[in-house]
PDB file of N, CA and C in Angstrom:
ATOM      1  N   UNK A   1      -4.072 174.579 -55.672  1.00  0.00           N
ATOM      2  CA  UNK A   1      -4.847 173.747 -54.752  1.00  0.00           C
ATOM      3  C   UNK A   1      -6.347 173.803 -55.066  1.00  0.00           C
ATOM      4  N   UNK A   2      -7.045 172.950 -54.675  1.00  0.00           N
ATOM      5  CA  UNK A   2      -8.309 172.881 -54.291  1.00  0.00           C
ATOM      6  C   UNK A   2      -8.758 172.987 -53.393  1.00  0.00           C
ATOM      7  N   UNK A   3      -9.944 174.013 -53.306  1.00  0.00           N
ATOM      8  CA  UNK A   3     -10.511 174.580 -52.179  1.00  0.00           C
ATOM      9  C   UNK A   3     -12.083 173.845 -51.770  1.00  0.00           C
ATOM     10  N   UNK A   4     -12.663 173.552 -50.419  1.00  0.00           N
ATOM     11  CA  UNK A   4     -13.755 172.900 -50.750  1.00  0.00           C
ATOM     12  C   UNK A   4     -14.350 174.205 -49.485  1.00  0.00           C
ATOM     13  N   UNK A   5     -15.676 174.911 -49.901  1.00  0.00           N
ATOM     14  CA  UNK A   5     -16.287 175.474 -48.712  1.00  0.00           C
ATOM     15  C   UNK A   5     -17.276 175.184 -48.234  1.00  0.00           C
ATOM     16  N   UNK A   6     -17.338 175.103 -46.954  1.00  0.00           N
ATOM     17  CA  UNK A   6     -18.690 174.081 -46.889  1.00  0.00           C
ATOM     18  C   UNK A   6     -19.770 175.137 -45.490  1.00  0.00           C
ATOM     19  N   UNK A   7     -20.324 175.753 -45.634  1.00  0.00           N
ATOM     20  CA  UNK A   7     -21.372 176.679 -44.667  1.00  0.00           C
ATOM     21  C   UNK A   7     -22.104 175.320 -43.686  1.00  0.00           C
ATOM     22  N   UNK A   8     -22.359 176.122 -42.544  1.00  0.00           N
ATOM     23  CA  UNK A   8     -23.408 175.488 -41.883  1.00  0.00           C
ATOM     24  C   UNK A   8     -23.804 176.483 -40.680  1.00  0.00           C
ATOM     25  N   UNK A   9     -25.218 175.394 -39.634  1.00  0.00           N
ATOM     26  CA  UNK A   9     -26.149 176.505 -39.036  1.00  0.00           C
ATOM     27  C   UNK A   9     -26.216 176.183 -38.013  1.00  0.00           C
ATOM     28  N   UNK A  10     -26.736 176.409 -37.044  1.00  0.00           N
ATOM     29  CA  UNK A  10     -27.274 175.860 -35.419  1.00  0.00           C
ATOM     30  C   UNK A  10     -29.025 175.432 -35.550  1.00  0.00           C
ATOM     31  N   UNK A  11     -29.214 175.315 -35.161  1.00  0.00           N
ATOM     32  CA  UNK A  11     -30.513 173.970 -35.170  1.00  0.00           C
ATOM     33  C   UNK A  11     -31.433 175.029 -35.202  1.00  0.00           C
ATOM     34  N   UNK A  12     -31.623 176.415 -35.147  1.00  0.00           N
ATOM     35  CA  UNK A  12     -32.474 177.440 -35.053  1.00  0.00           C
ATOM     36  C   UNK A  12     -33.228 177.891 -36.384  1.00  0.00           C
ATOM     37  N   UNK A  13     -34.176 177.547 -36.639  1.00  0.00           N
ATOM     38  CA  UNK A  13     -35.214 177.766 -37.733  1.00  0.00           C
ATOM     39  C   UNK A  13     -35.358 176.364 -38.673  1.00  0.00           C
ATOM     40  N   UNK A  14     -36.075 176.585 -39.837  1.00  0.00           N
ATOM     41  CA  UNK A  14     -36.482 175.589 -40.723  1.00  0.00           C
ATOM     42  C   UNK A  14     -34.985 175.070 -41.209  1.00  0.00           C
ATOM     43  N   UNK A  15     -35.815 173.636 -41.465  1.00  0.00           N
ATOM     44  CA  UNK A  15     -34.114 172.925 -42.511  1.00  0.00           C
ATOM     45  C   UNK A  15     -34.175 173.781 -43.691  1.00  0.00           C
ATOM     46  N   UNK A  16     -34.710 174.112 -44.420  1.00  0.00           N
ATOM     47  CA  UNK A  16     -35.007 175.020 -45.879  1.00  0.00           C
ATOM     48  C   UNK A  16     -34.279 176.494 -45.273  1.00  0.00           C
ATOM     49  N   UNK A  17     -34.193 176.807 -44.486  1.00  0.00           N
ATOM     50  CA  UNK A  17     -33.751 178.409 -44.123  1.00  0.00           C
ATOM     51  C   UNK A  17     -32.297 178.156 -43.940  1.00  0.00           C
ATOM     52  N   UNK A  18     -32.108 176.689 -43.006  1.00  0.00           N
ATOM     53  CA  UNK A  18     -31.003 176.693 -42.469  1.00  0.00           C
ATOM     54  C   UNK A  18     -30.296 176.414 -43.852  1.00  0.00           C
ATOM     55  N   UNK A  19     -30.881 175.502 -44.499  1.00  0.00           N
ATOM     56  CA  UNK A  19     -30.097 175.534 -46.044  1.00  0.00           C
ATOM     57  C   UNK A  19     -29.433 176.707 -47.222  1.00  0.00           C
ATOM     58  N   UNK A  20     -30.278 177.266 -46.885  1.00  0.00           N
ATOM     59  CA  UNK A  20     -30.152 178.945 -47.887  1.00  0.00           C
ATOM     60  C   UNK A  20     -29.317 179.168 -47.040  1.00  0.00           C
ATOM     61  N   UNK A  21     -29.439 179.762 -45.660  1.00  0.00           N
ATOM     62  CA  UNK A  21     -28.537 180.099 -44.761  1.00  0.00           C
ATOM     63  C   UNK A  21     -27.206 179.601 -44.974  1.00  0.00           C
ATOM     64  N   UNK A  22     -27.310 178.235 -44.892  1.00  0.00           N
ATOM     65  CA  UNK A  22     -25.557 177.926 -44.852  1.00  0.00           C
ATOM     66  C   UNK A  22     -24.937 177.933 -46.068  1.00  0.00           C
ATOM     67  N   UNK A  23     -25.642 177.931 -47.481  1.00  0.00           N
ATOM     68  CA  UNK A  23     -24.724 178.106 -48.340  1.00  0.00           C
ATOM     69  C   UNK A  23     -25.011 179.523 -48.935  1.00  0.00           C
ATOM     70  N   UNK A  24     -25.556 180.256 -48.465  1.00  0.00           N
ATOM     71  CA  UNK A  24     -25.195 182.033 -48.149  1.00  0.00           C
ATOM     72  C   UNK A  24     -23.702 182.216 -47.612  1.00  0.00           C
ATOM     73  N   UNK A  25     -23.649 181.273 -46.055  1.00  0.00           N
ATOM     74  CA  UNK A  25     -22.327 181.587 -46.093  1.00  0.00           C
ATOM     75  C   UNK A  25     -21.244 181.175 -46.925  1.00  0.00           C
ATOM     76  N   UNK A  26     -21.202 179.796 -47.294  1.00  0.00           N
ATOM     77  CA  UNK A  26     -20.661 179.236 -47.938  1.00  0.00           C
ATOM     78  C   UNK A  26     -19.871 180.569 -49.083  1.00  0.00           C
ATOM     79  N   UNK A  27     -20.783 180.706 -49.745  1.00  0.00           N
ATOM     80  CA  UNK A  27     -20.498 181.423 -51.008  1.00  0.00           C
ATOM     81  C   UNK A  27     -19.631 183.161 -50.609  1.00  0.00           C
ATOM     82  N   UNK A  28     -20.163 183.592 -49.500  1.00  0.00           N
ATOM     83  CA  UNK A  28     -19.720 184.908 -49.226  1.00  0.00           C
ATOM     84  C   UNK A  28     -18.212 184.539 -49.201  1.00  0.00           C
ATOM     85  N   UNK A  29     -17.940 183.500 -48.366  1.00  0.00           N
ATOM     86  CA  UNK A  29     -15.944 183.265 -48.226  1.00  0.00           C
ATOM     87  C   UNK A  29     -15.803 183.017 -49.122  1.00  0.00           C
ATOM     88  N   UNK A  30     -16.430 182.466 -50.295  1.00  0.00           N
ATOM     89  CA  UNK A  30     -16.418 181.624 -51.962  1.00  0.00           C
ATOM     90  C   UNK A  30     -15.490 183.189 -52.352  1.00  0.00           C
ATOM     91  N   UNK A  31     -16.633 184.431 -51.927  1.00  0.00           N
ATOM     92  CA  UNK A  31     -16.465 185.963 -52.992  1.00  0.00           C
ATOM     93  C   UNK A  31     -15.088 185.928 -51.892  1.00  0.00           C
ATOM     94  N   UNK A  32     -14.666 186.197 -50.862  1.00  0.00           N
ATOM     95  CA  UNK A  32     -13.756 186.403 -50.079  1.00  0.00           C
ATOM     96  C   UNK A  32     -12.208 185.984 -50.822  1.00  0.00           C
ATOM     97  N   UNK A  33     -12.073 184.458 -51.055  1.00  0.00           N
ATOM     98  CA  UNK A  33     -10.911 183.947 -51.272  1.00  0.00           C
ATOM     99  C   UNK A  33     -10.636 184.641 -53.079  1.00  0.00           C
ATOM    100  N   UNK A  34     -11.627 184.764 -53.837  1.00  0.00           N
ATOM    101  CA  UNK A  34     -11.688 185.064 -55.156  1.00  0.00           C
ATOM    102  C   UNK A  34     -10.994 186.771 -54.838  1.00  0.00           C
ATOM    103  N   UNK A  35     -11.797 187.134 -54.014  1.00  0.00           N
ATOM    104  CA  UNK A  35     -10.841 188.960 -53.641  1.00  0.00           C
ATOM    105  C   UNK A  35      -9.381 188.961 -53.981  1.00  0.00           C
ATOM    106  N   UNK A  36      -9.412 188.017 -52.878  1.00  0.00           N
ATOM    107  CA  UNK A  36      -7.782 188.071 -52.761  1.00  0.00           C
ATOM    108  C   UNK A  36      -7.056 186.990 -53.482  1.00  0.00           C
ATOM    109  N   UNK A  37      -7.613 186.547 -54.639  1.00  0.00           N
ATOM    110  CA  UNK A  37      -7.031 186.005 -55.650  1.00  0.00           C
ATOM    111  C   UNK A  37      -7.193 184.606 -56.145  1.00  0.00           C
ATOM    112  N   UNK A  38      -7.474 183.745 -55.443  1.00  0.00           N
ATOM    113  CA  UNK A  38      -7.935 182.677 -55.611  1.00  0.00           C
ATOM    114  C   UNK A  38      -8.816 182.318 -57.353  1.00  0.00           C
ATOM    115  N   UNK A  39      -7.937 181.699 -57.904  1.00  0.00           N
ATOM    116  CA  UNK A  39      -9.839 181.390 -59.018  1.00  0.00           C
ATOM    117  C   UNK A  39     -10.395 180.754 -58.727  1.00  0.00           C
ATOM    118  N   UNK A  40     -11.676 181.234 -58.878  1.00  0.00           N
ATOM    119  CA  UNK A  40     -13.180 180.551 -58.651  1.00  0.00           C
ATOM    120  C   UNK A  40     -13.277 179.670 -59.271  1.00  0.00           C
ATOM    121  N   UNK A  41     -12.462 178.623 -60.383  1.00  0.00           N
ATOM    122  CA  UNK A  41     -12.487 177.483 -60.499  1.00  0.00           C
ATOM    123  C   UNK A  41     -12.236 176.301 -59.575  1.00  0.00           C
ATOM    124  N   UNK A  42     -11.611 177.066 -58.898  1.00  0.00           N
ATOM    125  CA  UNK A  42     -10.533 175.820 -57.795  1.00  0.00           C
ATOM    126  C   UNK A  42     -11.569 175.989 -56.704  1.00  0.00           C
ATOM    127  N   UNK A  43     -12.460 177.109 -56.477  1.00  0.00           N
ATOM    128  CA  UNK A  43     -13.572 177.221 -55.185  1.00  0.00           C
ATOM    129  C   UNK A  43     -14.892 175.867 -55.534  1.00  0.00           C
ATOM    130  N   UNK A  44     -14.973 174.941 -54.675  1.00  0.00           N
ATOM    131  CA  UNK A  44     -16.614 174.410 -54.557  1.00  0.00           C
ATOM    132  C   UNK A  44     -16.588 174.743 -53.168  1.00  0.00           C
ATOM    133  N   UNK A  45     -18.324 175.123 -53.942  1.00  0.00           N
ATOM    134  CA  UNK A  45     -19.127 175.407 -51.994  1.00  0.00           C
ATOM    135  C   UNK A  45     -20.150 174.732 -52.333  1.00  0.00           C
ATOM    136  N   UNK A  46     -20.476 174.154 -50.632  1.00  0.00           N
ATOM    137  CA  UNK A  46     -21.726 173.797 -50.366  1.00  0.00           C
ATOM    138  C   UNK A  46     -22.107 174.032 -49.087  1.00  0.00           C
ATOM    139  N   UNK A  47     -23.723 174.130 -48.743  1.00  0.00           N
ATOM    140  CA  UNK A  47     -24.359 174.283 -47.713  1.00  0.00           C
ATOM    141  C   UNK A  47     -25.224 173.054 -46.723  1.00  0.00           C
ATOM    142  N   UNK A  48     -24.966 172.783 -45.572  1.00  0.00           N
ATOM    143  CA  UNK A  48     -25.258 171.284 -44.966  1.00  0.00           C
ATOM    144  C   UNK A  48     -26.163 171.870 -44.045  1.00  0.00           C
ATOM    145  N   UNK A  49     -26.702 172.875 -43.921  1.00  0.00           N
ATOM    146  CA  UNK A  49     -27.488 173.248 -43.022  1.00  0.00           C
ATOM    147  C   UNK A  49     -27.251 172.962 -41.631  1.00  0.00           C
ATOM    148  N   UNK A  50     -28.018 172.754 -41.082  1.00  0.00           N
ATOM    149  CA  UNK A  50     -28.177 171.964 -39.536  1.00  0.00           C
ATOM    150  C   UNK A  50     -27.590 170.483 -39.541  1.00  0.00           C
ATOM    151  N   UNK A  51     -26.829 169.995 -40.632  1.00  0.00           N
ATOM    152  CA  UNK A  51     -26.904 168.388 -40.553  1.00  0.00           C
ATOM    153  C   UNK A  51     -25.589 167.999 -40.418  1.00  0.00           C
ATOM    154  N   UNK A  52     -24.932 168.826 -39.438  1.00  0.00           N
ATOM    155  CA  UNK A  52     -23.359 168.799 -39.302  1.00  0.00           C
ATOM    156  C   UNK A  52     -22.864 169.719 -38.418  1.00  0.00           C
ATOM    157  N   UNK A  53     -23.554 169.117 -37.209  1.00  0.00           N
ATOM    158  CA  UNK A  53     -23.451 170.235 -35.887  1.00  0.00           C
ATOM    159  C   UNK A  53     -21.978 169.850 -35.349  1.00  0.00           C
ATOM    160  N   UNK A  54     -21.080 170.458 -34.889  1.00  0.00           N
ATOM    161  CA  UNK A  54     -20.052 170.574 -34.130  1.00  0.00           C
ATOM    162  C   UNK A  54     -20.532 170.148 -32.416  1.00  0.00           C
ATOM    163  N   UNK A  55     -21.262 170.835 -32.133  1.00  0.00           N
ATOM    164  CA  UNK A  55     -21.959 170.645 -30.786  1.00  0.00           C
ATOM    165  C   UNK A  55     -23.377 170.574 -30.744  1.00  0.00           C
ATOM    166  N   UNK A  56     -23.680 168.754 -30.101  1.00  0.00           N
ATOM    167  CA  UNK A  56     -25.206 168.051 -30.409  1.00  0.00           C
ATOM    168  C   UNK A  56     -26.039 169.265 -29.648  1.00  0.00           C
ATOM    169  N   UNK A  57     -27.016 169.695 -30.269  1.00  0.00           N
ATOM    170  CA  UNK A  57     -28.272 170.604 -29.394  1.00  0.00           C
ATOM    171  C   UNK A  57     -29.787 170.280 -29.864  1.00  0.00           C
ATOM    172  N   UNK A  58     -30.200 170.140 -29.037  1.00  0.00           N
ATOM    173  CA  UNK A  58     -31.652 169.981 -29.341  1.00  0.00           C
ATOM    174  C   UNK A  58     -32.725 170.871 -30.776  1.00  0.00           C
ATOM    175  N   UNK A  59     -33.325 170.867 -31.276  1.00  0.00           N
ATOM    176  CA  UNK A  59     -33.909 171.660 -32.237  1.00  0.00           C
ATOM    177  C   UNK A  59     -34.191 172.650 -31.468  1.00  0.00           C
ATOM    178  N   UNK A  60     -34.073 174.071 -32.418  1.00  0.00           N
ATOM    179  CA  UNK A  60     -34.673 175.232 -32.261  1.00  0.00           C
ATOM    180  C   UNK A  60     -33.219 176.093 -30.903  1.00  0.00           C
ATOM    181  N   UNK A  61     -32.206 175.420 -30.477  1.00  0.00           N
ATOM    182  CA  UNK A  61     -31.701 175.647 -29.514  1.00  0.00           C
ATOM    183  C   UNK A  61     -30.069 176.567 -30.353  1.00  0.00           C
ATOM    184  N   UNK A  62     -30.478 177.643 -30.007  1.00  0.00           N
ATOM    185  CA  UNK A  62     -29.272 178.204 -30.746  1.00  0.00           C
ATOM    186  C   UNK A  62     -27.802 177.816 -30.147  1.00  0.00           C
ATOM    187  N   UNK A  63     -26.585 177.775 -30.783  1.00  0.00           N
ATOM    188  CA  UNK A  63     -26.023 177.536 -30.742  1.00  0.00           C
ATOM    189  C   UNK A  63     -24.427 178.078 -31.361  1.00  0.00           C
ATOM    190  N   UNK A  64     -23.642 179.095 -31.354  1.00  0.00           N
ATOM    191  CA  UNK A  64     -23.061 179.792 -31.940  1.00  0.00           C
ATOM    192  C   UNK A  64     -21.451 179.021 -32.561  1.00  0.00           C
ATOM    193  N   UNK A  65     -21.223 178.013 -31.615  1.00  0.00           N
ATOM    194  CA  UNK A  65     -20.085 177.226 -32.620  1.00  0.00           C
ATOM    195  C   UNK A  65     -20.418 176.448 -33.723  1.00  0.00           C
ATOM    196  N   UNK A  66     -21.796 176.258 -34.120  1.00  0.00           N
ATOM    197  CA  UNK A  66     -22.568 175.160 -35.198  1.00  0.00           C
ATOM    198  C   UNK A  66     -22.377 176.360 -36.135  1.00  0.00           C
ATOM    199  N   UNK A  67     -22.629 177.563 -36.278  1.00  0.00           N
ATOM    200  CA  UNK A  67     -22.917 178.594 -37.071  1.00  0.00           C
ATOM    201  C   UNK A  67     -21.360 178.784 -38.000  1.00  0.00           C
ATOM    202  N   UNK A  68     -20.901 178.158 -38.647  1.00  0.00           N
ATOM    203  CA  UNK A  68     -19.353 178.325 -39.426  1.00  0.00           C
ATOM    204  C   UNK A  68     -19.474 178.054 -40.426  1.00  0.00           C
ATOM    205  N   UNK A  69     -18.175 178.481 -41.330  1.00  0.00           N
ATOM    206  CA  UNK A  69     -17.581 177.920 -42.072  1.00  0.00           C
ATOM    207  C   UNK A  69     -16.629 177.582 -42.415  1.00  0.00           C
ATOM    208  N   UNK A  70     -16.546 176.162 -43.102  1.00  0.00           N
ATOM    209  CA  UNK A  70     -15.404 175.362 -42.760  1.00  0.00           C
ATOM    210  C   UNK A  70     -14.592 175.276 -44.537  1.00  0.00           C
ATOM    211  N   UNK A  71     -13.501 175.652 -44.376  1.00  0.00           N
ATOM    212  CA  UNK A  71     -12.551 175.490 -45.481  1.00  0.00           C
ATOM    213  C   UNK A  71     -11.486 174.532 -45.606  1.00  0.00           C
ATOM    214  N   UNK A  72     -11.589 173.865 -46.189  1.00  0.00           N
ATOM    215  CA  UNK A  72     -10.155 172.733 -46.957  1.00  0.00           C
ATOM    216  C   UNK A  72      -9.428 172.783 -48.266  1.00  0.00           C
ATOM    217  N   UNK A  73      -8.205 172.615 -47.922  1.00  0.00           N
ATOM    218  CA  UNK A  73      -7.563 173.049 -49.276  1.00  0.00           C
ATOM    219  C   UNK A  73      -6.503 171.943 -49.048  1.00  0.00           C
ATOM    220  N   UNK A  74      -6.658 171.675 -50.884  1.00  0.00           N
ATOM    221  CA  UNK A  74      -5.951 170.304 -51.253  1.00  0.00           C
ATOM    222  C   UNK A  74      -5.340 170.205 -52.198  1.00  0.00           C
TER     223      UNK A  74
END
């Protein structure tokens, strides 16, 4: 299969932080699925920052269900 990982943030800090931020996470489940066997060929990650909120919140307004990461496999 193909795996797609995709990080993201809650509206709390810079778009540039929230960016590093979300594909920080991105990549940590990237090392996660590779642990337990997966090849890292079949892994893409990416990071969407703040630009793919689950639940709309105002800037700067934390938010702990926006803070995920989301995996698909195909």
């Amino acid at each position: 299969p193909d795996i797609t990982v995709i990080g993201h943030t809650d509206r709390v800090g810079t778009d540039q932080a929230n960016d590093v931020l979300s594909l920080q996470r991105a990549q940590r489940v990237q090392e996660l699925l590779i642990q337990r066997g997966v090849a890292a060929e079949r892994i893409s990650v990416a990071g969407r920052g703040e630009r793919e909120t689950l639940v709309p919140t105002a800037d700067g307004v934390a938010e702990p269900r926006n803070r995920r990461v989301e995996v698909s496999v195909r």
